[in-house]
Every structure is written in structure tokens, then in C-alpha cells.
Protein backbone atom coordinates (compact mmCIF):
# COMPACT_ATOMS: atom_id res chain seq x y z
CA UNK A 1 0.00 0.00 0.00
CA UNK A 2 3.08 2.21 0.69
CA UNK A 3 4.53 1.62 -2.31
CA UNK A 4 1.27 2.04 -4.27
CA UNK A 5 0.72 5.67 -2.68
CA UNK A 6 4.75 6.09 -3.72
CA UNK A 7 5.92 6.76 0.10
CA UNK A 8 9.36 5.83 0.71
CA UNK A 9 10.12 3.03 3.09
CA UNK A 10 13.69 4.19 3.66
CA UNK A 11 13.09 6.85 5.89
CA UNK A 12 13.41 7.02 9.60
CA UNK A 13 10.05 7.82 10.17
CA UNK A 14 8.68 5.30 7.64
CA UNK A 15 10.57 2.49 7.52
CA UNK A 16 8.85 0.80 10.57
CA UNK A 17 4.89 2.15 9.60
CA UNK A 18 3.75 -1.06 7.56
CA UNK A 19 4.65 -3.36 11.05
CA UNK A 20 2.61 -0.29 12.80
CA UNK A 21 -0.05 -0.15 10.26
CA UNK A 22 -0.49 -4.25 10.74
CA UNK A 23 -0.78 -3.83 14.04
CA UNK A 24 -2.63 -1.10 14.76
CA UNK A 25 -5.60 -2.69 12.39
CA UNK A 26 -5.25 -6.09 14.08
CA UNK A 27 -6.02 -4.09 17.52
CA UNK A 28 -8.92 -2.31 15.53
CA UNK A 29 -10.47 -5.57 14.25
CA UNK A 30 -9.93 -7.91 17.17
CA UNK A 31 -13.65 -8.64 17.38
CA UNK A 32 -13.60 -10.51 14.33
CA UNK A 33 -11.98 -13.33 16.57
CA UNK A 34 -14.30 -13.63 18.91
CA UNK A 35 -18.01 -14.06 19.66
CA UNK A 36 -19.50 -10.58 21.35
CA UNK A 37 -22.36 -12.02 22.53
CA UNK A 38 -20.64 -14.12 25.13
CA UNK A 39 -20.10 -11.99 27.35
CA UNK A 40 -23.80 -11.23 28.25
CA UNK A 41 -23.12 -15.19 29.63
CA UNK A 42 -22.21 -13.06 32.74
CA UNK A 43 -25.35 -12.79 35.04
CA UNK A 44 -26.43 -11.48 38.64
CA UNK A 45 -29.67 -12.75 40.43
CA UNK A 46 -32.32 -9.90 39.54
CA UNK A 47 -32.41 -7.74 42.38
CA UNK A 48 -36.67 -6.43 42.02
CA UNK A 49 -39.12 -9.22 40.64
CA UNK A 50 -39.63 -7.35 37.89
CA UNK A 51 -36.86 -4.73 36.35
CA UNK A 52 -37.52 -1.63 34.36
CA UNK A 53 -35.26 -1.06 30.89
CA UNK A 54 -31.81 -1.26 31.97
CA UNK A 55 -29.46 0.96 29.58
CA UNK A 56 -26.07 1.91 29.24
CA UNK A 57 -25.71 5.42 27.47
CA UNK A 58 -23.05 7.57 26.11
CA UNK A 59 -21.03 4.30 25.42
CA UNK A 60 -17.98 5.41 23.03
CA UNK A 61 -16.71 3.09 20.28
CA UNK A 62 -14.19 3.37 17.21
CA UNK A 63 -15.17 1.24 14.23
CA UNK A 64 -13.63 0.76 10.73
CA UNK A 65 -15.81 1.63 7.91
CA UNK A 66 -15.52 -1.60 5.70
CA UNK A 67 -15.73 0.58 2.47
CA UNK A 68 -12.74 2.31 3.05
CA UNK A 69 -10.82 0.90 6.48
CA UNK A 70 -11.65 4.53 7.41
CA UNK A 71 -12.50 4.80 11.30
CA UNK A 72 -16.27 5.79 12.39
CA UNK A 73 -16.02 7.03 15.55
CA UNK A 74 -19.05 7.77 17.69
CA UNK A 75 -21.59 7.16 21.14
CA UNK A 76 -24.50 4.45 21.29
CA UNK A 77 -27.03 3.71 23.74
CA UNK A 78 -27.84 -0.02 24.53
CA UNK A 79 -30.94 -0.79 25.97
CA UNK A 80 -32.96 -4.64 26.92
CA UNK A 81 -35.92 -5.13 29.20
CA UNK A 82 -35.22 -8.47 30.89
CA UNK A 83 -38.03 -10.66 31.78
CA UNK A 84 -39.78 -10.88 34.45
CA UNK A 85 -37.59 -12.82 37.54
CA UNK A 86 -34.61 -12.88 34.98
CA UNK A 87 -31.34 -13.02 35.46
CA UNK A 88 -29.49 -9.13 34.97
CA UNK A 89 -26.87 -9.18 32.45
CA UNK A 90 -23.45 -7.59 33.89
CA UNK A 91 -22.84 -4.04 33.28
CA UNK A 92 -19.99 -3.66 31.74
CA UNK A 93 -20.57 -6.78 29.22
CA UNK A 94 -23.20 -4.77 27.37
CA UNK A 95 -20.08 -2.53 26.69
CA UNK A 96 -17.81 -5.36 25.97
CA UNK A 97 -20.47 -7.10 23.59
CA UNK A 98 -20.66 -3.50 21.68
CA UNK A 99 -17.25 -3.44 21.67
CA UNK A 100 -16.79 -6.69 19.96
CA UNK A 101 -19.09 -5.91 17.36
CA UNK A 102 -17.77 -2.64 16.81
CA UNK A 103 -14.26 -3.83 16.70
CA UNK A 104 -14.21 -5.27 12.82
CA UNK A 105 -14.75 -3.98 9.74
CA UNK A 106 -18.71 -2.90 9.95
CA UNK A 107 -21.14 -0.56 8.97
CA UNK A 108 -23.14 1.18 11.38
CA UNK A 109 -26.55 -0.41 10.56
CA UNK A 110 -25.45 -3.76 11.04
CA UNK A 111 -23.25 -3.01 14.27
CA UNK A 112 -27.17 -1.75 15.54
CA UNK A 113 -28.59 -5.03 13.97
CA UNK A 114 -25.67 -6.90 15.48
CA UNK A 115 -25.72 -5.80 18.78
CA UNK A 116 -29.55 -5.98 19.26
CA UNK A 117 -29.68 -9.43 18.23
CA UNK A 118 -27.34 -10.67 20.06
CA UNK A 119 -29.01 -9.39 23.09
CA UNK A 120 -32.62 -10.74 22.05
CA UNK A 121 -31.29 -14.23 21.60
CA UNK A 122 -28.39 -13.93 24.23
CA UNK A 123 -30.37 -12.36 27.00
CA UNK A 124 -33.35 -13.58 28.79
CA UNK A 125 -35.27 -10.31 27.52
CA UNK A 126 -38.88 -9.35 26.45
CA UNK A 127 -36.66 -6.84 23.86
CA UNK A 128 -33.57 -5.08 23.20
CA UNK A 129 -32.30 -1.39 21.50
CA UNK A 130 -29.82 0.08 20.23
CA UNK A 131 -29.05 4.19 19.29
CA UNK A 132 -26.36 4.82 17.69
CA UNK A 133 -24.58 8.37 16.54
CA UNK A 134 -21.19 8.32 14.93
CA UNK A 135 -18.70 10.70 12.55
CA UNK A 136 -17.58 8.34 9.48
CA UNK A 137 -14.34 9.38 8.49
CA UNK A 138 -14.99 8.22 5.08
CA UNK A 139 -17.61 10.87 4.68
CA UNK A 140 -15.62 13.39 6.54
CA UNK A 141 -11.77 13.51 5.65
CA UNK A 142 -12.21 12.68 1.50
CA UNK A 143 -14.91 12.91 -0.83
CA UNK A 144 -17.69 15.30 0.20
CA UNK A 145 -15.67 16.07 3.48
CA UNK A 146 -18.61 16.60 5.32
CA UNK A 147 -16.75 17.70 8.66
CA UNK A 148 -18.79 17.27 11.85
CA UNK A 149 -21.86 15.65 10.02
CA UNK A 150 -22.99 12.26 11.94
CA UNK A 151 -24.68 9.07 10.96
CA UNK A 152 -27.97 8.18 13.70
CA UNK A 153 -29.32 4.39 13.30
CA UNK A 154 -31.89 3.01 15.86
CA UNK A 155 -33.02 -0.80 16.02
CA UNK A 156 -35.79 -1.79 18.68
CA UNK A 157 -36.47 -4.95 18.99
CA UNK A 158 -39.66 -6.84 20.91
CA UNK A 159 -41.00 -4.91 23.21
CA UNK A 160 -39.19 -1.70 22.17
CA UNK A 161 -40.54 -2.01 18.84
CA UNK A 162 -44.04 -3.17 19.64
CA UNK A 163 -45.09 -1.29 22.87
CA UNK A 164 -44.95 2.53 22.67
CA UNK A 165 -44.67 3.44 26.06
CA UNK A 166 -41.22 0.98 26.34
CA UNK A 167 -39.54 2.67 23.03
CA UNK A 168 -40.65 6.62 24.16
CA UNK A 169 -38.95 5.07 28.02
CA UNK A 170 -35.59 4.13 26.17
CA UNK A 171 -35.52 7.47 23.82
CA UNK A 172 -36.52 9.30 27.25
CA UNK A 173 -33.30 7.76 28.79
CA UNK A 174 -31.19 7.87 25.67
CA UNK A 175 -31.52 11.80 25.55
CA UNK A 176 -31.02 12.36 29.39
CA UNK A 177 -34.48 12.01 30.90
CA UNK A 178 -35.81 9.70 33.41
């Protein structure tokens, strides 16, 4: 790729960048070598008989575009509503199930997808969600170079999709309400 773009490899500051290059997009698409969804294996007895929507918000995550191995860098939201008497999934493996996801080449609809199917079939859930907000490099450094324009997906699935007063709860708690 160096030598395609006609950047010399005999230069101090050059001459180790392909090993860095390698290795900076092996850390960047780790996730392809593992299953996300496992970690929402990770349970705690439920704590009320019946729990509200538990969310994590503001989560960051870097992505690679798969278009262009451009980053997409942005915030999502992950929502489920366990069932009632279910076990609660661990905090921080919703964040480390995004993270997996996000952490291969992707596009942001089907990191959404991804992520809210694994929960729905991972989780013991009457639904799962997902918002997602993120700058895509592609768009925004070449081409159009869009700067500061974003890209907002949302999947709801089950209950989120189906029962209106469960989706308006999550996009309450999504933009900072209760």
C-alpha cells in the first residue's frame, strides 16, 4: 500500500509504519476473533421481581468503515428489558459485547442489527435497543468532506418495537431524561 501511494520506506520515520499499520488494524479488528455475545453469559440474580429497561448510554466506540478501512467514531445507547424474575446481564458486558461488534470492519446499521440481536437471543429479555450516533471518516476527511456531520441508526427490537410506552422510556433515557 506504501509503495502504491509512492511513500518511501527508507526513511526514519517510515521504515517501521507497515509493522505499525499491521498492528494497529489487528487491535482495531480484534472482534472478528471472537463471539461478542458471550459476554452477556455473565449474570447477577435480579435484584426487584420485575426490572424496568436497563441501559447503558453515552457508550464510546471506534469502528472501521468496511468501504474504506476509514475509522467511524461515535456514542450508542444499549438498551434490553429483561423478563420478568430474569437473570441481569453484567454491566460492563453490554459494553464489551458492543465493543466486539464494533471492533471489525462494519457498517453502522449492522453493528445496531448486530448488537440488538445478540441481546434478544443472548439475554433472557422481552426486547432489546440500540441508538447509535457516529462521525464516518470516510464521509468526513475525502470525498464530500462533510466535517462534523454524523450518521444516527436506531433498532428496537420486541418490546421496544411493539409497545410505545417501552420505546418513548428508552428514547426518554437515551436523551437524558428519566
Amino acid at each position: 500500500m506504501m509503495a502504491a501511494l509512492g511513500l518511501p520506506l527508507d526513511t526514519p520515520g517510515l521504515a517501521d509504519t507497515p509493522a505499525r499499520l499491521v498492528a494497529a488494524l489487528r487491535e482495531l479488528t480484534a472482534g472478528m476473533s471472537e463471539d461478542p455475545g458471550r459476554h452477556l453469559e455473565v449474570t447477577f440474580p435480579p435484584e426487584a421481581a420485575k426490572s424496568g429497561i436497563i441501559a447503558v448510554t453515552n457508550m464510546p466506540f471506534i469502528s472501521l468503515c468496511e468501504h474504506h478501512l476509514l475509522p467511524f467514531v461515535g456514542s450508542m445507547t444499549v438498551a434490553y428489558l429483561p423478563a420478568p424474575g430474569a437473570p441481569i446481564v453484567g454491566l460492563s458486558k453490554l459494553a464489551r459485547m458492543a465493543q466486539g461488534f464494533a471492533a471489525r470492519p462494519q457498517v453502522q446499521e449492522r453493528l445496531g442489527e448486530q448488537i440488538v440481536a445478540s441481546l434478544s437471543t443472548r439475554a433472557d429479555c422481552l426486547g432489546a435497543a440500540c441508538h447509535i450516533t457516529a462521525e464516518h471518516f470516510c464521509m468526513t476527511l475525502r470525498g464530500v468532506k462533510a466535517a462534523g456531520a454524523r450518521m444516527t441508526t436506531l433498532h428496537l427490537k420486541g418490546a421496544f418495537d411493539h409497545d410505545p410506552v417501552v420505546r418513548d422510556g428508552f428514547l426518554r433515557l437515551h436523551h437524558g431524561g428519566s
